[in-house]
N, C-alpha and C. Protein backbone atom coordinates (compact mmCIF):
# COMPACT_ATOMS: atom_id res chain seq x y z
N UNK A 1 0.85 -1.19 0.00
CA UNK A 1 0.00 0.00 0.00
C UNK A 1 0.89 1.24 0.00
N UNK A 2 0.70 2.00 -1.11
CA UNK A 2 1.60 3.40 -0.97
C UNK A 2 0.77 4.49 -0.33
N UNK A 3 1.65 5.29 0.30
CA UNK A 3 0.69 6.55 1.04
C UNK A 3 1.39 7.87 -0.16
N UNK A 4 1.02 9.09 0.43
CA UNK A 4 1.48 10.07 -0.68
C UNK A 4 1.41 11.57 0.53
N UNK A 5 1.48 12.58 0.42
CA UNK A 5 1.32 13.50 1.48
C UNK A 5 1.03 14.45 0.22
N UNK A 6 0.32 15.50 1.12
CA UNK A 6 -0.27 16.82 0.51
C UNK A 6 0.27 17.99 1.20
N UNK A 7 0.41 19.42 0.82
CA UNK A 7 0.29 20.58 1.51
C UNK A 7 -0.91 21.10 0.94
N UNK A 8 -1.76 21.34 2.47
CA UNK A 8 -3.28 21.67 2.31
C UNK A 8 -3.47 23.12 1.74
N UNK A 9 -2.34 23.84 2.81
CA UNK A 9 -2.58 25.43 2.25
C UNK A 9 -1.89 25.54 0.49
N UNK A 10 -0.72 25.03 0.43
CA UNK A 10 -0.39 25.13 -0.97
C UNK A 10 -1.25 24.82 -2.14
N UNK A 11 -1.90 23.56 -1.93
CA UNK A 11 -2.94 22.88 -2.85
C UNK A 11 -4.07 23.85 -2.88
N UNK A 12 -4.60 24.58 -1.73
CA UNK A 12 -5.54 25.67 -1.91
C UNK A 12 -5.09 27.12 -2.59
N UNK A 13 -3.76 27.53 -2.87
CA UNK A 13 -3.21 28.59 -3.42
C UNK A 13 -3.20 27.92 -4.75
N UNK A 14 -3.09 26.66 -5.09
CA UNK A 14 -2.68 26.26 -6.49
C UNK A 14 -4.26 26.59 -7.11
N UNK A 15 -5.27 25.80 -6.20
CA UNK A 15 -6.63 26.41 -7.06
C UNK A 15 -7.01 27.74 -6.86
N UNK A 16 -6.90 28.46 -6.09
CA UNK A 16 -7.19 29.87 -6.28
C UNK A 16 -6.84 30.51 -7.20
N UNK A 17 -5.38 30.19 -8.12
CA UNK A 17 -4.89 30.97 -9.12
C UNK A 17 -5.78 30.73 -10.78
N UNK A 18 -6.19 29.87 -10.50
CA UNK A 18 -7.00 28.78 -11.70
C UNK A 18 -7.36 30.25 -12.77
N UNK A 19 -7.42 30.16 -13.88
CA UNK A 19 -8.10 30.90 -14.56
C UNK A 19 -9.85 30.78 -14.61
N UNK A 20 -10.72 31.95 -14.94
CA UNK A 20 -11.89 31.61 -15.02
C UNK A 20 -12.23 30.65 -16.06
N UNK A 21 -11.19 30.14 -17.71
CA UNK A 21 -12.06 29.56 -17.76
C UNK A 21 -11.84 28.08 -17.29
N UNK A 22 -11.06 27.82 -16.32
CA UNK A 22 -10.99 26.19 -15.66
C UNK A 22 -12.41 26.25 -14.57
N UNK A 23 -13.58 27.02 -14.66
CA UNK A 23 -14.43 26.88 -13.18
C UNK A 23 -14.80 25.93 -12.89
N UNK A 24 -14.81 24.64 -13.80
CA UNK A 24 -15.22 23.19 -12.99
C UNK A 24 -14.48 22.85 -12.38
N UNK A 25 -13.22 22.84 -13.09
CA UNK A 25 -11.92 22.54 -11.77
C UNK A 25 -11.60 23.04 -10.55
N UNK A 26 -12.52 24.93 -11.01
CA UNK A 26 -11.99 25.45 -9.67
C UNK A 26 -12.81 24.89 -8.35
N UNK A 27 -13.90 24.76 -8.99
CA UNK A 27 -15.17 24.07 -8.26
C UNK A 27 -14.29 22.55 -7.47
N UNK A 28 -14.16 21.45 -8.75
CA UNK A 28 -13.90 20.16 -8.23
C UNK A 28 -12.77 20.48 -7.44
N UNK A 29 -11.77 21.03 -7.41
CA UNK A 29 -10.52 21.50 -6.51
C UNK A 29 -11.36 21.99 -4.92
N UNK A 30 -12.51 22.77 -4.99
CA UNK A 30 -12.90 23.24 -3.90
C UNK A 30 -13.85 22.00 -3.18
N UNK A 31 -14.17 21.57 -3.79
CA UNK A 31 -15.34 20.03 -2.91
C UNK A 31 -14.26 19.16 -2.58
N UNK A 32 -12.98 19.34 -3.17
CA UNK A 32 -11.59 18.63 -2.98
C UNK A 32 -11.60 18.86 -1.39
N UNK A 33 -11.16 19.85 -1.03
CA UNK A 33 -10.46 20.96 -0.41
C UNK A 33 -11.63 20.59 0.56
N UNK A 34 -12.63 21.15 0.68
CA UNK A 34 -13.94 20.42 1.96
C UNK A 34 -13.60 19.26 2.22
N UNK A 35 -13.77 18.26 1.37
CA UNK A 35 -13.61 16.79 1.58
C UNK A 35 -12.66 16.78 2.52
N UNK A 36 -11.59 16.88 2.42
CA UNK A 36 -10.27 16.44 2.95
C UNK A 36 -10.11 17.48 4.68
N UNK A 37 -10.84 18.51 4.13
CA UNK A 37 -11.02 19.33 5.96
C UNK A 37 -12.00 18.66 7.16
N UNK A 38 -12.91 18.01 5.98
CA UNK A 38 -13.90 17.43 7.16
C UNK A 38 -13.26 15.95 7.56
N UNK A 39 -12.81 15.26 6.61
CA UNK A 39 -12.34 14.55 6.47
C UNK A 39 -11.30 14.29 7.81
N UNK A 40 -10.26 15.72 7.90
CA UNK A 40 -9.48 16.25 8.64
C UNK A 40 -10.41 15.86 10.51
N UNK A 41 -11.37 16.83 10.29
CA UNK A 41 -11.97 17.49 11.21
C UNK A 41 -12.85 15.99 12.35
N UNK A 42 -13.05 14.68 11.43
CA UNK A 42 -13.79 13.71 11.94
C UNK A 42 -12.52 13.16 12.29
N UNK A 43 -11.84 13.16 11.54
CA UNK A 43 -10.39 12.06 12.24
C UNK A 43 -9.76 12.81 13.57
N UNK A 44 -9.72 13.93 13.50
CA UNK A 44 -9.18 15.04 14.96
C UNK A 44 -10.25 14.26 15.58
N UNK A 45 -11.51 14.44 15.89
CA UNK A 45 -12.88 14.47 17.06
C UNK A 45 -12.96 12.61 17.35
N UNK A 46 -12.11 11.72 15.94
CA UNK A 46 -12.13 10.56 16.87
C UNK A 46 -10.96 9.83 17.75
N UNK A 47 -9.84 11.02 16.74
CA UNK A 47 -8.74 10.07 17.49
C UNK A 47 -7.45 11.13 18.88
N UNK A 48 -8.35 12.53 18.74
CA UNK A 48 -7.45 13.22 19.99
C UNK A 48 -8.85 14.00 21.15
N UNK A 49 -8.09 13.94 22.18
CA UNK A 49 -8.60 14.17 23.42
C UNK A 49 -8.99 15.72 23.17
N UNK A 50 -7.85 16.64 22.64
CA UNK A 50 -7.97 18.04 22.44
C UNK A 50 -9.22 18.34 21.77
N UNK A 51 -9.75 18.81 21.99
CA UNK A 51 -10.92 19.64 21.32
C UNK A 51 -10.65 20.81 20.15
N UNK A 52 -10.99 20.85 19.08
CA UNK A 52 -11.11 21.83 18.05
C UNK A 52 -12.31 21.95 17.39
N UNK A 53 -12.88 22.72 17.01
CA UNK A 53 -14.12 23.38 16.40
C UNK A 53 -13.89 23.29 14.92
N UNK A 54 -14.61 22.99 14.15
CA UNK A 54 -14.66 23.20 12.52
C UNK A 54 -13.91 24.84 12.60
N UNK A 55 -14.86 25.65 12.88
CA UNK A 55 -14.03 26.97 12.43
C UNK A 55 -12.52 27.20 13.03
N UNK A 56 -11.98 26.39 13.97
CA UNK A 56 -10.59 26.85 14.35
C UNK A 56 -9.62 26.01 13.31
N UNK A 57 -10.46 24.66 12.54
CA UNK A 57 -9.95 24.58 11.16
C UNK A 57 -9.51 25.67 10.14
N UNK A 58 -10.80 26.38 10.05
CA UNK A 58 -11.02 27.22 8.87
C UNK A 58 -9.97 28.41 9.21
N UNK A 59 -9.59 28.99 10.37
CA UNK A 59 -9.18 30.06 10.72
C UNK A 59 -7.73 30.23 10.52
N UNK A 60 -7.31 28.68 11.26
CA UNK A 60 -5.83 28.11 11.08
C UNK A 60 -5.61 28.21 9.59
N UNK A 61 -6.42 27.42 8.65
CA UNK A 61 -6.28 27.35 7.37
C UNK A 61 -5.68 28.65 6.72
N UNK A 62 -6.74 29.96 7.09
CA UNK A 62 -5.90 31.43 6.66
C UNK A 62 -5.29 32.13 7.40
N UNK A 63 -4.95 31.66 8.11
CA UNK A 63 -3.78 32.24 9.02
C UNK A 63 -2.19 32.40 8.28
N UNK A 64 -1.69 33.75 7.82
CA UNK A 64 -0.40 33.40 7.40
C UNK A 64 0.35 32.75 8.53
N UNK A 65 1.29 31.87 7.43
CA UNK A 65 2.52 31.40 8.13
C UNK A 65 2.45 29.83 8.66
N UNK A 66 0.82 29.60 8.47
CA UNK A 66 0.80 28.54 8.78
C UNK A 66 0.73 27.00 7.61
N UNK A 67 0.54 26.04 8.56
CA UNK A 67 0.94 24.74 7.33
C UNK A 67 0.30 23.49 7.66
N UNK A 68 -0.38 22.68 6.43
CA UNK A 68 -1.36 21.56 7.13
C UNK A 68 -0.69 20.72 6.05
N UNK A 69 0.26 19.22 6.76
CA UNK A 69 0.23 18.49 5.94
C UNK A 69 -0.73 17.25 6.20
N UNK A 70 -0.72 17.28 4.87
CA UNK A 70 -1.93 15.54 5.21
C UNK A 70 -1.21 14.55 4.42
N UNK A 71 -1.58 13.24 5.01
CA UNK A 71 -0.91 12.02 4.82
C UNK A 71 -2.40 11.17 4.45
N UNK A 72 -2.25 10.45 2.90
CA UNK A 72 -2.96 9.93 2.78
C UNK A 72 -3.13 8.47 1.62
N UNK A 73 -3.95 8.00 1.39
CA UNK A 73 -3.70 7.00 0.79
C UNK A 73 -4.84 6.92 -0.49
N UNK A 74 -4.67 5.79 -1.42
CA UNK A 74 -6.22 6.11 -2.03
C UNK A 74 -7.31 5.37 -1.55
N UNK A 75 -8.73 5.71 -1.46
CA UNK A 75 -9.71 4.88 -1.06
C UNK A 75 -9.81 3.61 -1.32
N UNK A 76 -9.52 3.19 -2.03
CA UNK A 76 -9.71 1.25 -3.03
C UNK A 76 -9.48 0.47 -1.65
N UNK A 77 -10.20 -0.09 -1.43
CA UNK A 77 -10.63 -1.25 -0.55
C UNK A 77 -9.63 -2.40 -1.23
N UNK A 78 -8.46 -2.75 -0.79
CA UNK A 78 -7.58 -4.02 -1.59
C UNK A 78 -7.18 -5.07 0.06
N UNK A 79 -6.57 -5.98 -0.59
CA UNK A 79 -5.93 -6.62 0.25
C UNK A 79 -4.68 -5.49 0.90
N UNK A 80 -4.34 -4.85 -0.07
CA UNK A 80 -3.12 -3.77 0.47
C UNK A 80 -3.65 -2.80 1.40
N UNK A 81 -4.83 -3.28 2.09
CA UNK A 81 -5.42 -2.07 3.15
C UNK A 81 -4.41 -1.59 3.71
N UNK A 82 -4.75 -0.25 4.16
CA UNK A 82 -3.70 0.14 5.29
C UNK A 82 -3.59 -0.21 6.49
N UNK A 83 -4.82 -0.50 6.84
CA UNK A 83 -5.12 -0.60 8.38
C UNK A 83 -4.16 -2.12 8.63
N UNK A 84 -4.15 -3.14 7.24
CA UNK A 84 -3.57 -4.54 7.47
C UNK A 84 -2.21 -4.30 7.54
N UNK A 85 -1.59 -3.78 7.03
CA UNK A 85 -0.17 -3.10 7.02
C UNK A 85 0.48 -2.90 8.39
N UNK A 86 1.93 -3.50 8.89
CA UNK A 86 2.39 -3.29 10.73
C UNK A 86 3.11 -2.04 10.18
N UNK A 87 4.17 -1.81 9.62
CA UNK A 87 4.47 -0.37 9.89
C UNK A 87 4.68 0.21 8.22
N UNK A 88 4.56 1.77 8.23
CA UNK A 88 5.05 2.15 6.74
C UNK A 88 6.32 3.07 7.17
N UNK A 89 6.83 2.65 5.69
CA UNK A 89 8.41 3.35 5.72
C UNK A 89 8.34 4.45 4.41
N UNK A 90 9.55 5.08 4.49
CA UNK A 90 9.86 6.08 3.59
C UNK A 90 9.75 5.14 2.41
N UNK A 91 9.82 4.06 2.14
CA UNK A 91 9.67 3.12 0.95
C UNK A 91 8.11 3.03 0.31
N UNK A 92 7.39 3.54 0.56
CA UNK A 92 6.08 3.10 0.91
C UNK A 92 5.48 4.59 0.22
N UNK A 93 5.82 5.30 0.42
CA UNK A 93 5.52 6.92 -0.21
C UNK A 93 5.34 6.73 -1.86
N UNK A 94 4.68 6.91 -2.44
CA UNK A 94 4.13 6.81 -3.58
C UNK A 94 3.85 8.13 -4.13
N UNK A 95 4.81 8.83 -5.01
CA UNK A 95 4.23 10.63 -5.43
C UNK A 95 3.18 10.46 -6.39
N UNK A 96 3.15 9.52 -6.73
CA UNK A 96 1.93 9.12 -8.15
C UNK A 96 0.60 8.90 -7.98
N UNK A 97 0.08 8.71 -6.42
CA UNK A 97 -1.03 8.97 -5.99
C UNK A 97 -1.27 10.08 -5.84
N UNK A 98 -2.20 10.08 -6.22
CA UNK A 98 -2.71 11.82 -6.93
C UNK A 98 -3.75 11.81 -5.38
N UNK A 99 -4.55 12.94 -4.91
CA UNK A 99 -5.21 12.89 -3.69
C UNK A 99 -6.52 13.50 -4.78
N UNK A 100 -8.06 12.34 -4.20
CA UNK A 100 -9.05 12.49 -4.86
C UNK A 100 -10.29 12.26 -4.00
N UNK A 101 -11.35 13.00 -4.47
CA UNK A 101 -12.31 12.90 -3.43
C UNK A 101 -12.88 10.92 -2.70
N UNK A 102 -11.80 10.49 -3.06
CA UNK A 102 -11.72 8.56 -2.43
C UNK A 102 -10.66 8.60 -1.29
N UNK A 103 -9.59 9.42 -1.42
CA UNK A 103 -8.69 9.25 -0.86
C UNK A 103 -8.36 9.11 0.66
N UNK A 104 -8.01 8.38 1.36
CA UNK A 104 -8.56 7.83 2.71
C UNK A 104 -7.38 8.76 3.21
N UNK A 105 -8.02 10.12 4.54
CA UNK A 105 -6.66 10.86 4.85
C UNK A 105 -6.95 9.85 6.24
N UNK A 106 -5.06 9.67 6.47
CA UNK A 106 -3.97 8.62 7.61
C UNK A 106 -3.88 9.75 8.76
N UNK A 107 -3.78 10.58 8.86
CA UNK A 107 -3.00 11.20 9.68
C UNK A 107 -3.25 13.33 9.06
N UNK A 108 -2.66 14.10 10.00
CA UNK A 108 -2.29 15.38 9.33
C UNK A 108 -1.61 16.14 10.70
N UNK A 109 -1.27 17.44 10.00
CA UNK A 109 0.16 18.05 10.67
C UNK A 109 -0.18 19.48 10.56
N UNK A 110 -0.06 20.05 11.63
CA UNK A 110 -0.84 21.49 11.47
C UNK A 110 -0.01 22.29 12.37
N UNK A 111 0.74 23.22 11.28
CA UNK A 111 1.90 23.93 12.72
C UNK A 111 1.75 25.35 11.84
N UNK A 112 2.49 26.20 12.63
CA UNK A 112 3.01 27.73 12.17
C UNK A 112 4.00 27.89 12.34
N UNK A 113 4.99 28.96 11.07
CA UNK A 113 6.16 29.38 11.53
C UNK A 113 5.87 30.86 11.99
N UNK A 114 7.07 31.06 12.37
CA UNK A 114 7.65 32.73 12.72
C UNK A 114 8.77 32.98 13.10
N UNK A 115 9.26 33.75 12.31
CA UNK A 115 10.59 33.66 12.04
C UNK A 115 11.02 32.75 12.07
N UNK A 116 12.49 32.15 12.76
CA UNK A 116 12.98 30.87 12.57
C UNK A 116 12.45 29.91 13.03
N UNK A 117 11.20 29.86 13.82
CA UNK A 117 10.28 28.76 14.86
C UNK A 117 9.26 28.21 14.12
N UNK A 118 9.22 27.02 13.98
CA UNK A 118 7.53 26.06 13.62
C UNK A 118 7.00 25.60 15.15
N UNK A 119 5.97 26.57 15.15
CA UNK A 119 4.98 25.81 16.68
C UNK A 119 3.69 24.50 15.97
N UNK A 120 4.35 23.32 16.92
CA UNK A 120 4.03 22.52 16.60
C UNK A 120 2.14 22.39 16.94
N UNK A 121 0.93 22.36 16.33
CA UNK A 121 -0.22 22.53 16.91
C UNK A 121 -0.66 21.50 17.42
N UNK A 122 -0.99 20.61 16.15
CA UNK A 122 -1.44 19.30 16.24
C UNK A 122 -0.74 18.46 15.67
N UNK A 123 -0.64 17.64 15.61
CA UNK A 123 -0.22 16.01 15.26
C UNK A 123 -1.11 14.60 15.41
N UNK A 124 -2.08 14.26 13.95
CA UNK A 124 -3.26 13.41 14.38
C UNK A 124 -3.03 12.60 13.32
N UNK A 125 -3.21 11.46 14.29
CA UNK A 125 -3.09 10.03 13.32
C UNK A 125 -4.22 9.40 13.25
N UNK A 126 -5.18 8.74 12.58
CA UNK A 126 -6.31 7.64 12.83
C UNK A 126 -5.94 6.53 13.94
N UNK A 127 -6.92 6.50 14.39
CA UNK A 127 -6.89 5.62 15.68
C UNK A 127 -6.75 4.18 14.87
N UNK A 128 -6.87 3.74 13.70
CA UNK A 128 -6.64 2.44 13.48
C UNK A 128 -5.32 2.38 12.85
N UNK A 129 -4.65 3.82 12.47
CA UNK A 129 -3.41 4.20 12.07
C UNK A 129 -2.35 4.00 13.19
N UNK A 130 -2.76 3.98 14.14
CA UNK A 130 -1.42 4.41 15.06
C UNK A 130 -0.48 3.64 15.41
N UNK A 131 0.74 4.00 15.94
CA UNK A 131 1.91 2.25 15.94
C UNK A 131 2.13 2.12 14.90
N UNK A 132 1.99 2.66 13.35
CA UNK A 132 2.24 2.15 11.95
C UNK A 132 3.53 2.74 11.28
N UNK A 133 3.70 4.04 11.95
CA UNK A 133 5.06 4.74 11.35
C UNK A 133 4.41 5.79 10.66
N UNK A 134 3.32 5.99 10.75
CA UNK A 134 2.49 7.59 9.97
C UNK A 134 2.92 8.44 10.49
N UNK A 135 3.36 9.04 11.96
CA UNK A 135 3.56 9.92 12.88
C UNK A 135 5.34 10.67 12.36
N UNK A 136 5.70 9.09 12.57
CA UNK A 136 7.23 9.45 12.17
C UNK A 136 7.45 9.96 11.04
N UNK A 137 6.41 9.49 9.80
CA UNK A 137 7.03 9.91 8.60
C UNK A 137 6.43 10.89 8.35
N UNK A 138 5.27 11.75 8.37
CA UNK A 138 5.12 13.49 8.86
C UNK A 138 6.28 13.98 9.36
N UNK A 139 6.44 13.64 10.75
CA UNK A 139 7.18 14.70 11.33
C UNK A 139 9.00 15.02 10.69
N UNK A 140 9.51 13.19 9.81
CA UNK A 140 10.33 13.58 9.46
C UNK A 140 10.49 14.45 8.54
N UNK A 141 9.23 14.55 7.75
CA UNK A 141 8.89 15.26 6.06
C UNK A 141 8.98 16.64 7.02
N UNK A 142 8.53 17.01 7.58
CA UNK A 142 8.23 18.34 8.05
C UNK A 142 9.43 19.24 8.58
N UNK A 143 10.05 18.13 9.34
CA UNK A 143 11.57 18.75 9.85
C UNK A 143 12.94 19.23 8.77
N UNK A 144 12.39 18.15 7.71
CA UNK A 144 13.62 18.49 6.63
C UNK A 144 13.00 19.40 5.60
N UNK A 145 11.37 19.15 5.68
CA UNK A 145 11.08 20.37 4.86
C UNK A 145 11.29 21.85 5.10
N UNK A 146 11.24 22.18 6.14
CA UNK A 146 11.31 23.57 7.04
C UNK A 146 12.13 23.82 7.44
N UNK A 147 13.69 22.82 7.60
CA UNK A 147 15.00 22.79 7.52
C UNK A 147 15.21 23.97 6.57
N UNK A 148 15.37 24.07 5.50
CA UNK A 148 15.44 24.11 4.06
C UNK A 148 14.99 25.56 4.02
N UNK A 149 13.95 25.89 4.73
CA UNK A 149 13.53 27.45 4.43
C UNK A 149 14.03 28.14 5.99
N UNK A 150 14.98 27.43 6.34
CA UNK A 150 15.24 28.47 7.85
C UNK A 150 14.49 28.17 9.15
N UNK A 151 14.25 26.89 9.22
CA UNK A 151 13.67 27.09 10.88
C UNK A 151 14.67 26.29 11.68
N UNK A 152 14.93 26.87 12.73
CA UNK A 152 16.02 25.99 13.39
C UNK A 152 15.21 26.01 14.87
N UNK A 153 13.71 25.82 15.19
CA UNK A 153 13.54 25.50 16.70
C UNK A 153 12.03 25.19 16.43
N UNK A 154 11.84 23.90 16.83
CA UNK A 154 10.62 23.47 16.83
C UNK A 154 10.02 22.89 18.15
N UNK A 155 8.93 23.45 18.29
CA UNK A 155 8.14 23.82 19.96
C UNK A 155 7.06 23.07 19.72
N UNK A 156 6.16 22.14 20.93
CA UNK A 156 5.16 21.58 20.78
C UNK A 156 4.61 21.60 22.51
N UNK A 157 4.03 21.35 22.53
CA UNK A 157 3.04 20.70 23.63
C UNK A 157 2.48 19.74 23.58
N UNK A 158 2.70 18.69 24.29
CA UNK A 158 2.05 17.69 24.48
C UNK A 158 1.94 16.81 25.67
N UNK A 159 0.45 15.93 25.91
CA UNK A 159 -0.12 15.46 27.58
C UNK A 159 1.09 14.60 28.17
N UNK A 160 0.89 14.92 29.36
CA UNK A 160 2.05 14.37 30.12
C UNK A 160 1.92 12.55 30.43
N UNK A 161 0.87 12.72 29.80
CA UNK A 161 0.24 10.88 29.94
C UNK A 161 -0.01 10.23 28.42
N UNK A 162 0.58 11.00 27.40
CA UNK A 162 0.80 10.50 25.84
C UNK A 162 2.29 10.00 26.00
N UNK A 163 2.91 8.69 26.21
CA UNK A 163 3.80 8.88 26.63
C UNK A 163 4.39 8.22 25.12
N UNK A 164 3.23 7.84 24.18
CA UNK A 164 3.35 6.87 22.86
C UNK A 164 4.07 8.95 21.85
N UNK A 165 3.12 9.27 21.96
CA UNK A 165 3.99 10.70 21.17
C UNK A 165 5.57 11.26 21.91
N UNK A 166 5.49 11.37 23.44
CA UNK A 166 6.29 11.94 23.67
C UNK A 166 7.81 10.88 23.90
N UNK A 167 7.41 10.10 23.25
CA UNK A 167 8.91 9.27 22.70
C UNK A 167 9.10 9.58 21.27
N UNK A 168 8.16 9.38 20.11
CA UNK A 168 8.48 9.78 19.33
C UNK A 168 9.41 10.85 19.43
N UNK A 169 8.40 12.38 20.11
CA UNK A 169 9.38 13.52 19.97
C UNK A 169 10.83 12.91 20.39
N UNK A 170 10.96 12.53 21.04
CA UNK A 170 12.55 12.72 21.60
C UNK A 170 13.03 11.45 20.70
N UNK A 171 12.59 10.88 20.41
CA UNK A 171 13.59 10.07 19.26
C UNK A 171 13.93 10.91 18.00
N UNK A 172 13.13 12.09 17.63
CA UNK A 172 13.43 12.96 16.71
C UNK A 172 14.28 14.10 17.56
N UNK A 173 14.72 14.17 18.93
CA UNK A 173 15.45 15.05 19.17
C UNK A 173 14.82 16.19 20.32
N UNK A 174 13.61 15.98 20.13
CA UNK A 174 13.01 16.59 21.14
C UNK A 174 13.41 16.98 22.82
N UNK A 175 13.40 17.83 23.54
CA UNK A 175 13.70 17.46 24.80
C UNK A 175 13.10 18.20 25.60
N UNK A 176 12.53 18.29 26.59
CA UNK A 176 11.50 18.90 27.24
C UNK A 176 12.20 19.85 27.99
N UNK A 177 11.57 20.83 28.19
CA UNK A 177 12.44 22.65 28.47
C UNK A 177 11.48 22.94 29.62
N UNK A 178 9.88 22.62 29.73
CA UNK A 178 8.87 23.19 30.42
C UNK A 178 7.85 22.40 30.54
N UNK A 179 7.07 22.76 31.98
CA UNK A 179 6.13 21.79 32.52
C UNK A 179 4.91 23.01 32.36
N UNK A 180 3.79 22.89 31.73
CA UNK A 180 2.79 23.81 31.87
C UNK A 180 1.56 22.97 32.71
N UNK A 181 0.83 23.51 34.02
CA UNK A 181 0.47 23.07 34.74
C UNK A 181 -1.31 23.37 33.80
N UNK A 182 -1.39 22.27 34.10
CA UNK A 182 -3.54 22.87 33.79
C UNK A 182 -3.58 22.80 32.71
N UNK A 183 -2.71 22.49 32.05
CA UNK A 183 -2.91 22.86 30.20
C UNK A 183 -4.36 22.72 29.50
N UNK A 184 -4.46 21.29 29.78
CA UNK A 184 -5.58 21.19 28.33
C UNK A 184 -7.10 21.17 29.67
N UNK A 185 -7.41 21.95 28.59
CA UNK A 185 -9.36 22.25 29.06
C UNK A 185 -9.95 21.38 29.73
N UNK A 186 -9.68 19.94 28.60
CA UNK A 186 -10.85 19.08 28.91
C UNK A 186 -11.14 18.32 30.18
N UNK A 187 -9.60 18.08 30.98
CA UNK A 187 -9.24 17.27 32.08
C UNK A 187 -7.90 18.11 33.05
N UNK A 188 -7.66 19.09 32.65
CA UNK A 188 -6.60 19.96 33.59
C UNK A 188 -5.22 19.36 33.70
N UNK A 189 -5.07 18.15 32.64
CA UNK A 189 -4.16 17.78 32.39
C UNK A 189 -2.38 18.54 32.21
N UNK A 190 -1.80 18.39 32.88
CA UNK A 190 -0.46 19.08 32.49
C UNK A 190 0.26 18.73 30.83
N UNK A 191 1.02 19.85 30.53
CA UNK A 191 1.57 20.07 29.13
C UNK A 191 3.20 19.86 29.46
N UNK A 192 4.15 19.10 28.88
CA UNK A 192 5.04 18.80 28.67
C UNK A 192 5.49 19.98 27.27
N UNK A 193 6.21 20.61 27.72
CA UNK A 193 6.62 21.48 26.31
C UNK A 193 7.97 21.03 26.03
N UNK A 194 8.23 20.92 24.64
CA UNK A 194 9.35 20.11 24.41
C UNK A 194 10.10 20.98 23.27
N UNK A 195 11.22 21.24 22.87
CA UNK A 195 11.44 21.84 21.00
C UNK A 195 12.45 20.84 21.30
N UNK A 196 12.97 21.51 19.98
CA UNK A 196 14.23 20.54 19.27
C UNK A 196 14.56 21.97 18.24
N UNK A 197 15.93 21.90 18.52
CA UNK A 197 17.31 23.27 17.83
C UNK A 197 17.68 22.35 17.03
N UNK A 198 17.65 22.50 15.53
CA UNK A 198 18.79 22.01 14.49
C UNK A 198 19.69 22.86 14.66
């Protein structure tokens, strides 16, 4: 099973430029573009504790500076399911999957820069995704992508009882700087704040 990744905000600047006379495309590009937010928006509400609102989608979305990658696969029901699959590797990335209103989104990645900093927001995998290597291979795409344009400090927050993410981070380098007491809303849970300096 090959996966493929998207940039959400880029893919939405690519159809905005469309000429008038492509408007079906600009159209099918935009039911694209829904699909894949709600899409987004049901996989956040089943597989993280954090709470987000459809519109703090939409807001993030035009927010300069910011960045949504999505990780995804195509819909086709095969023996090559994903869910049957134990882990995916950088081998496994497929650029030739095109992303279509079938396309089953794995995971997505939602951060901001400023100046040299990417604040890390979210990080969401499907709950039948997780343990597979989706997490890792975002965050590596993301670190060498943003390498590349100047960021050298990446900041996150995350529950002090995720202890499955907060190894990841530190196997990518991560190391925890700060304890934020009360953090998240839903349970008063404490925040582990962590970056990582290239």
């Amino acid at each position: 099973m090959k996966i493929n990744f998207l940039d959400l905000k880029e893919f939405k600047l690519q159809s905005s430029v469309l000429s008038t006379d492509s408007f079906s495309s600009m159209q099918s590009l935009q039911i694209l573009t829904d699909y894949i937010i709600k899409e987004m928006f049901d996989l956040h509400n089943e597989a993280s504790q954090t709470v987000w609102d459809r519109k703090m989608f939409d807001e993030e979305l035009k927010r300069e500076g910011s960045g949504f990658l999505i990780c995804y696969s195509d819909g086709k029901k095969t023996d090559g399911d994903p869910e049957t699959q134990s882990k995916f590797t950088s081998a496994d990335i497929g650029a030739s999957i095109v992303a279509d209103i079938q396309s089953r989104i794995l995971g997505f990645f939602i951060f901001y820069n400023v100046l040299d900093e990417m604040h890390i927001l979210d990080i969401t995998v499907a709950k039948n995704m997780q343990s597979k290597g989706i997490g890792s291979l975002m965050l590596d795409r993301i670190i060498k992508l943003n390498k590349d344009v100047g960021i050298k400090f990446f900041f996150l927050e995350v529950r002090v009882s995720n202890l499955t993410a907060v190894n990841l981070y530190k196997k990518f380098g991560f190391k925890i700087f700060m304890l934020r007491k009360n953090y998240y809303e839903d349970n008063g849970e404490d925040a582990l704040c962590m970056v990582k300096e290239l």
